[in-house]
C-alpha atoms as a PDB file:
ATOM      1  CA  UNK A   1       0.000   0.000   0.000  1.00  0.00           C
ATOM      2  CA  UNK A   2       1.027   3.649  -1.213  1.00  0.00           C
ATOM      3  CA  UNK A   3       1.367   6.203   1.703  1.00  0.00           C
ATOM      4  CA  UNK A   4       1.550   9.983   0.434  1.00  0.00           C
ATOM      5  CA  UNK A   5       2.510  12.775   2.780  1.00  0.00           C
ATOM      6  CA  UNK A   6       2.220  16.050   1.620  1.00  0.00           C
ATOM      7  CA  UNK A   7       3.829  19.094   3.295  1.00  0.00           C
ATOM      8  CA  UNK A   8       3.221  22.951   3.386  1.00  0.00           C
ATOM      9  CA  UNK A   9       5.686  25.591   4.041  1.00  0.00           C
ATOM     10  CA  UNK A  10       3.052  27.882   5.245  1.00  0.00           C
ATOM     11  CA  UNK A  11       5.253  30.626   5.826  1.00  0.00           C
ATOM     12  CA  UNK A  12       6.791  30.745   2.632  1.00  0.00           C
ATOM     13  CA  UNK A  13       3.386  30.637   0.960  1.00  0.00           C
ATOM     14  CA  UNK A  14       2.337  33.820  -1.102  1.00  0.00           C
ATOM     15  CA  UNK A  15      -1.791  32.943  -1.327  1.00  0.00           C
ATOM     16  CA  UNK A  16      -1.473  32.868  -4.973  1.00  0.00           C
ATOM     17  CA  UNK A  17      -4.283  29.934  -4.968  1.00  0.00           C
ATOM     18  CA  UNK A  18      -2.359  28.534  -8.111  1.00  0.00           C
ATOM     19  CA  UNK A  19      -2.051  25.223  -6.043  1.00  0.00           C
ATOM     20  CA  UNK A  20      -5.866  25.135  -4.829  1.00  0.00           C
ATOM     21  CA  UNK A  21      -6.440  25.401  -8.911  1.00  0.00           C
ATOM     22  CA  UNK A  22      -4.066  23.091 -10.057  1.00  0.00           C
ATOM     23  CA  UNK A  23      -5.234  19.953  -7.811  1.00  0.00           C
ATOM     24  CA  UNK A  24      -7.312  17.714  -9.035  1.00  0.00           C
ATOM     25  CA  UNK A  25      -8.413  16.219  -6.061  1.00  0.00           C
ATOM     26  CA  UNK A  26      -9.824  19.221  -4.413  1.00  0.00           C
ATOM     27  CA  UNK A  27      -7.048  18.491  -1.300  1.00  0.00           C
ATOM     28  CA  UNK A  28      -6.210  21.900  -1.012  1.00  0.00           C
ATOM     29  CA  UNK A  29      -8.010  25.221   0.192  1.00  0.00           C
ATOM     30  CA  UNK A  30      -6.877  28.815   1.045  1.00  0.00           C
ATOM     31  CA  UNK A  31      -6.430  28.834   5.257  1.00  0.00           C
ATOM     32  CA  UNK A  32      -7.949  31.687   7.214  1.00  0.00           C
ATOM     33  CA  UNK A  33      -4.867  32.075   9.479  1.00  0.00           C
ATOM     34  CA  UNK A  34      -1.791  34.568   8.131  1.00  0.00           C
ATOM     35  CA  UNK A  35       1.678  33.441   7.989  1.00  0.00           C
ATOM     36  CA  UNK A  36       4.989  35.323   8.785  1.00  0.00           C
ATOM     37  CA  UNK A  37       4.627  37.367   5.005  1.00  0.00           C
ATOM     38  CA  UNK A  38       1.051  38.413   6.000  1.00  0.00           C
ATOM     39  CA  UNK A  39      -0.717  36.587   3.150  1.00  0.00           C
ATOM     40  CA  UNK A  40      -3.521  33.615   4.095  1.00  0.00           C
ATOM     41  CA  UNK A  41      -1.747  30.118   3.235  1.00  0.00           C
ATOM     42  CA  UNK A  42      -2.672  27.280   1.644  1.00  0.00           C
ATOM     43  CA  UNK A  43      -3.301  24.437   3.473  1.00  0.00           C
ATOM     44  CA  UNK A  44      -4.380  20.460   3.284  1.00  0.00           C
ATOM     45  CA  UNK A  45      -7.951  20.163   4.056  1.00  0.00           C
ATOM     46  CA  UNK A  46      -8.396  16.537   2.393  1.00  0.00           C
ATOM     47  CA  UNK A  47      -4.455  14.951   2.655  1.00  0.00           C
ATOM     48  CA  UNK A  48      -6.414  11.452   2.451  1.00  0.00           C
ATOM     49  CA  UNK A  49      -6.530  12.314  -0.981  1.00  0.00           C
ATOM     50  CA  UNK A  50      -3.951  12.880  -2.083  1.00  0.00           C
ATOM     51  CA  UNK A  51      -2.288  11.071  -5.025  1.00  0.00           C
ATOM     52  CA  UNK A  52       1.190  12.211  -5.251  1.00  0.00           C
ATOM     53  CA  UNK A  53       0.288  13.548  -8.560  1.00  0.00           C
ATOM     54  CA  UNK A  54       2.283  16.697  -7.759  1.00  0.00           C
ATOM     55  CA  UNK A  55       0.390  19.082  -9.828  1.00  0.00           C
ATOM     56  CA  UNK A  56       0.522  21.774  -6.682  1.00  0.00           C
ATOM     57  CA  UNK A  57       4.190  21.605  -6.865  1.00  0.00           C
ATOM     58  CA  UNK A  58       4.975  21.984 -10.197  1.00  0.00           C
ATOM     59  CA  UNK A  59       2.838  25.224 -10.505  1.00  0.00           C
ATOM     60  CA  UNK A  60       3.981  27.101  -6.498  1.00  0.00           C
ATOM     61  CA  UNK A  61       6.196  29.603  -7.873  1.00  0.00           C
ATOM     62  CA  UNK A  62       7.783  29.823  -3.988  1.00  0.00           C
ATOM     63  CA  UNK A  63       8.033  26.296  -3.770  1.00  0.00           C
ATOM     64  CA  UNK A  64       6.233  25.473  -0.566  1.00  0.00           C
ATOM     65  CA  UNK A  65       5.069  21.694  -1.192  1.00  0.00           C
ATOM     66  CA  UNK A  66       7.394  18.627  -0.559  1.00  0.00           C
ATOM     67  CA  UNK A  67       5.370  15.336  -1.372  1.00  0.00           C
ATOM     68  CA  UNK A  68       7.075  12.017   0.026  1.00  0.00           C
ATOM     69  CA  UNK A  69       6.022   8.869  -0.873  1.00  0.00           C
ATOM     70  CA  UNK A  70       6.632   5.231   0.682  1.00  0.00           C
ATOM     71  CA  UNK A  71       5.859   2.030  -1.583  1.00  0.00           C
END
């Protein structure tokens, strides 16, 4: 079995919502806290479904997402 674990840098985040856009799975929303740059992060609301698929990573310009994955 698969196990995904996806990770935020929340106070690197910008609140561009890019990632919330990109993912298919809906497993990302914009927080209602803000971070150390005064912008509301992203965060995992849903990290159960998460596939790995990286799409949130490839399109964070400030490169807050690290995805690990165990076989």
């Amino acid at each position: 079995m698969r196990t995904i674990l996806l990770e935020l840098n929340k106070d690197r985040c910008k609140g561009c919502e890019l990632c919330t856009e990109a993912c298919p799975r809906e497993v990302l929303a914009m927080g209602s806290q803000i971070n150390a740059l005064g912008y509301r992060a992203a965060e995992a609301i849903a990290p159960q479904k998460c596939t790995g698929c990286r799409a949130c990573a490839l399109v964070c310009p400030e490169v807050v997402f690290t995805i690990y994955q165990t076989a």
